[in-house]
Protein backbone atom coordinates (compact mmCIF):
# COMPACT_ATOMS: atom_id res chain seq x y z
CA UNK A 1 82.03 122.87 96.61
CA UNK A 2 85.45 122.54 97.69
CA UNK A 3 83.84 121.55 101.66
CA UNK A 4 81.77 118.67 99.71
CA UNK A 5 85.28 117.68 97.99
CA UNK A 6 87.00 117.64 101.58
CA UNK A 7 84.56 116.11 103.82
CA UNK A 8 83.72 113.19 100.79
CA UNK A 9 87.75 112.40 101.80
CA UNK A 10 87.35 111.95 105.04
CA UNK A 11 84.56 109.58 105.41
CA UNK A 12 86.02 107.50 102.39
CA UNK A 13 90.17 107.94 102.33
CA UNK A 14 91.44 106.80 99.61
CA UNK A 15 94.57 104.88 100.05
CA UNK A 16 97.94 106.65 98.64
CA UNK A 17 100.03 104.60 96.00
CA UNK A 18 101.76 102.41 98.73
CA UNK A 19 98.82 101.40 100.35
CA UNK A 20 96.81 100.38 97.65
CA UNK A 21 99.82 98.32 96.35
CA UNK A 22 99.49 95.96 99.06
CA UNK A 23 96.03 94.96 97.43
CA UNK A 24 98.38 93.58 94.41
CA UNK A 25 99.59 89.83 94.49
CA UNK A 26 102.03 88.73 91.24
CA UNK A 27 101.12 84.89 90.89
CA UNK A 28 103.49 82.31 89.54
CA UNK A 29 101.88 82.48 86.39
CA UNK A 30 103.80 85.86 85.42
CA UNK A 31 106.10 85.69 82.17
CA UNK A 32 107.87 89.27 83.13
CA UNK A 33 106.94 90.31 79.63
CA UNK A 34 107.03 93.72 80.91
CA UNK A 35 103.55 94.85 79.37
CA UNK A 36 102.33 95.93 82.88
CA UNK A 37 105.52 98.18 82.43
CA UNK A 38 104.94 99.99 79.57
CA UNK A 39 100.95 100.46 80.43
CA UNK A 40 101.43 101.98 83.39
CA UNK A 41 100.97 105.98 83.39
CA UNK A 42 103.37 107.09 85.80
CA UNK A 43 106.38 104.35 85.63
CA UNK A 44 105.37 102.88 88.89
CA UNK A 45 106.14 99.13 87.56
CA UNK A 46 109.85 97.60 87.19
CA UNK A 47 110.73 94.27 86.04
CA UNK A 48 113.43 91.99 87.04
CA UNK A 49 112.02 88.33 86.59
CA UNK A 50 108.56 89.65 88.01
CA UNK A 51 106.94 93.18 88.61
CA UNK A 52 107.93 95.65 91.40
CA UNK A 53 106.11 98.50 92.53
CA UNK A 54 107.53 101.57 93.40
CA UNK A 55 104.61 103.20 96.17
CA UNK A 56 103.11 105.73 93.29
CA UNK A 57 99.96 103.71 92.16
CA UNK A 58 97.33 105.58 90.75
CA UNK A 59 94.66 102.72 90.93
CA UNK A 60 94.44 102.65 87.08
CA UNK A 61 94.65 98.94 87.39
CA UNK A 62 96.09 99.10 83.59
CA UNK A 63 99.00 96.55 85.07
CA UNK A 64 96.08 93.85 85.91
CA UNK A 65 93.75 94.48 83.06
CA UNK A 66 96.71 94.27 80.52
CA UNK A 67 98.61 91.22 82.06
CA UNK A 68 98.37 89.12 78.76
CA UNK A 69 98.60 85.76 81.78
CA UNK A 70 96.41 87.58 84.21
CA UNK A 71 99.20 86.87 86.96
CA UNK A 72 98.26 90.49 88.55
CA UNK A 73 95.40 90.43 90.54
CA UNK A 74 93.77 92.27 93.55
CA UNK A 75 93.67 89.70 96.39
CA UNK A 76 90.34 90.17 97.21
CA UNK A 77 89.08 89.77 93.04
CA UNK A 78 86.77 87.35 92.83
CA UNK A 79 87.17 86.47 88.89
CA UNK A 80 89.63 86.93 86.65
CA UNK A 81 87.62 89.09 84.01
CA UNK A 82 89.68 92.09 82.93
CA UNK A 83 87.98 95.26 80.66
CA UNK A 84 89.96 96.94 77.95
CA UNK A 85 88.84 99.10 75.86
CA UNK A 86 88.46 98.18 72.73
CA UNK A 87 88.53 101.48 71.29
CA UNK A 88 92.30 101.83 72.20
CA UNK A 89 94.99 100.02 71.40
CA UNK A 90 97.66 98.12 73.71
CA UNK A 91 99.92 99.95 71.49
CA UNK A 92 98.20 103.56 71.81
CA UNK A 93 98.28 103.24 75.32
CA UNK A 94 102.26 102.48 75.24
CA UNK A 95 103.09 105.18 72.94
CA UNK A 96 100.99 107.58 74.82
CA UNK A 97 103.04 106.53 77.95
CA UNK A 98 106.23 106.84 76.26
């Protein structure tokens, strides 16, 4: 199994954390509320007017689907349509990451 694993990562490479933050784009529209902050697993996200990240993205995409302006986005998203869950709470999910 463990061939299947390594040979599945080779034709499709994932990108690591720094990569796949270049896929981000913070529009104007941002508040810096700091939600994408507090949703994000692994405290990859600092504010200081607008969001940084700090090159350990998971790909969660919590950040975007939580933005209460939807000013995070994936520059090549086509809409701004964003899934949560709505058998977990905003709340749950900061506590939980807290």
């Amino acid at each position: 199994m463990r061939f299947i694993g390594v040979a599945v990562d080779k034709l499709i490479p994932y990108p690591n954390g720094n990569e796949f933050e270049k896929n981000f784009s913070v529009e104007s529209n941002c508040i810096g509320c700091g939600i994408c902050e507090k949703v994000c697993p692994v405290n990859n996200i600092e504010i200081d007017q607008k969001p940084s990240f700090n090159g350990n993205c998971q790909q969660c995409l919590a950040c975007a689907n939580h933005c209460p302006q939807k000013a995070i986005r994936l520059k090549t998203e086509k809409s701004k349509v964003r899934y949560i869950n709505k058998n977990v709470t905003l709340k749950e999910i900061i506590t939980a990451n807290n």
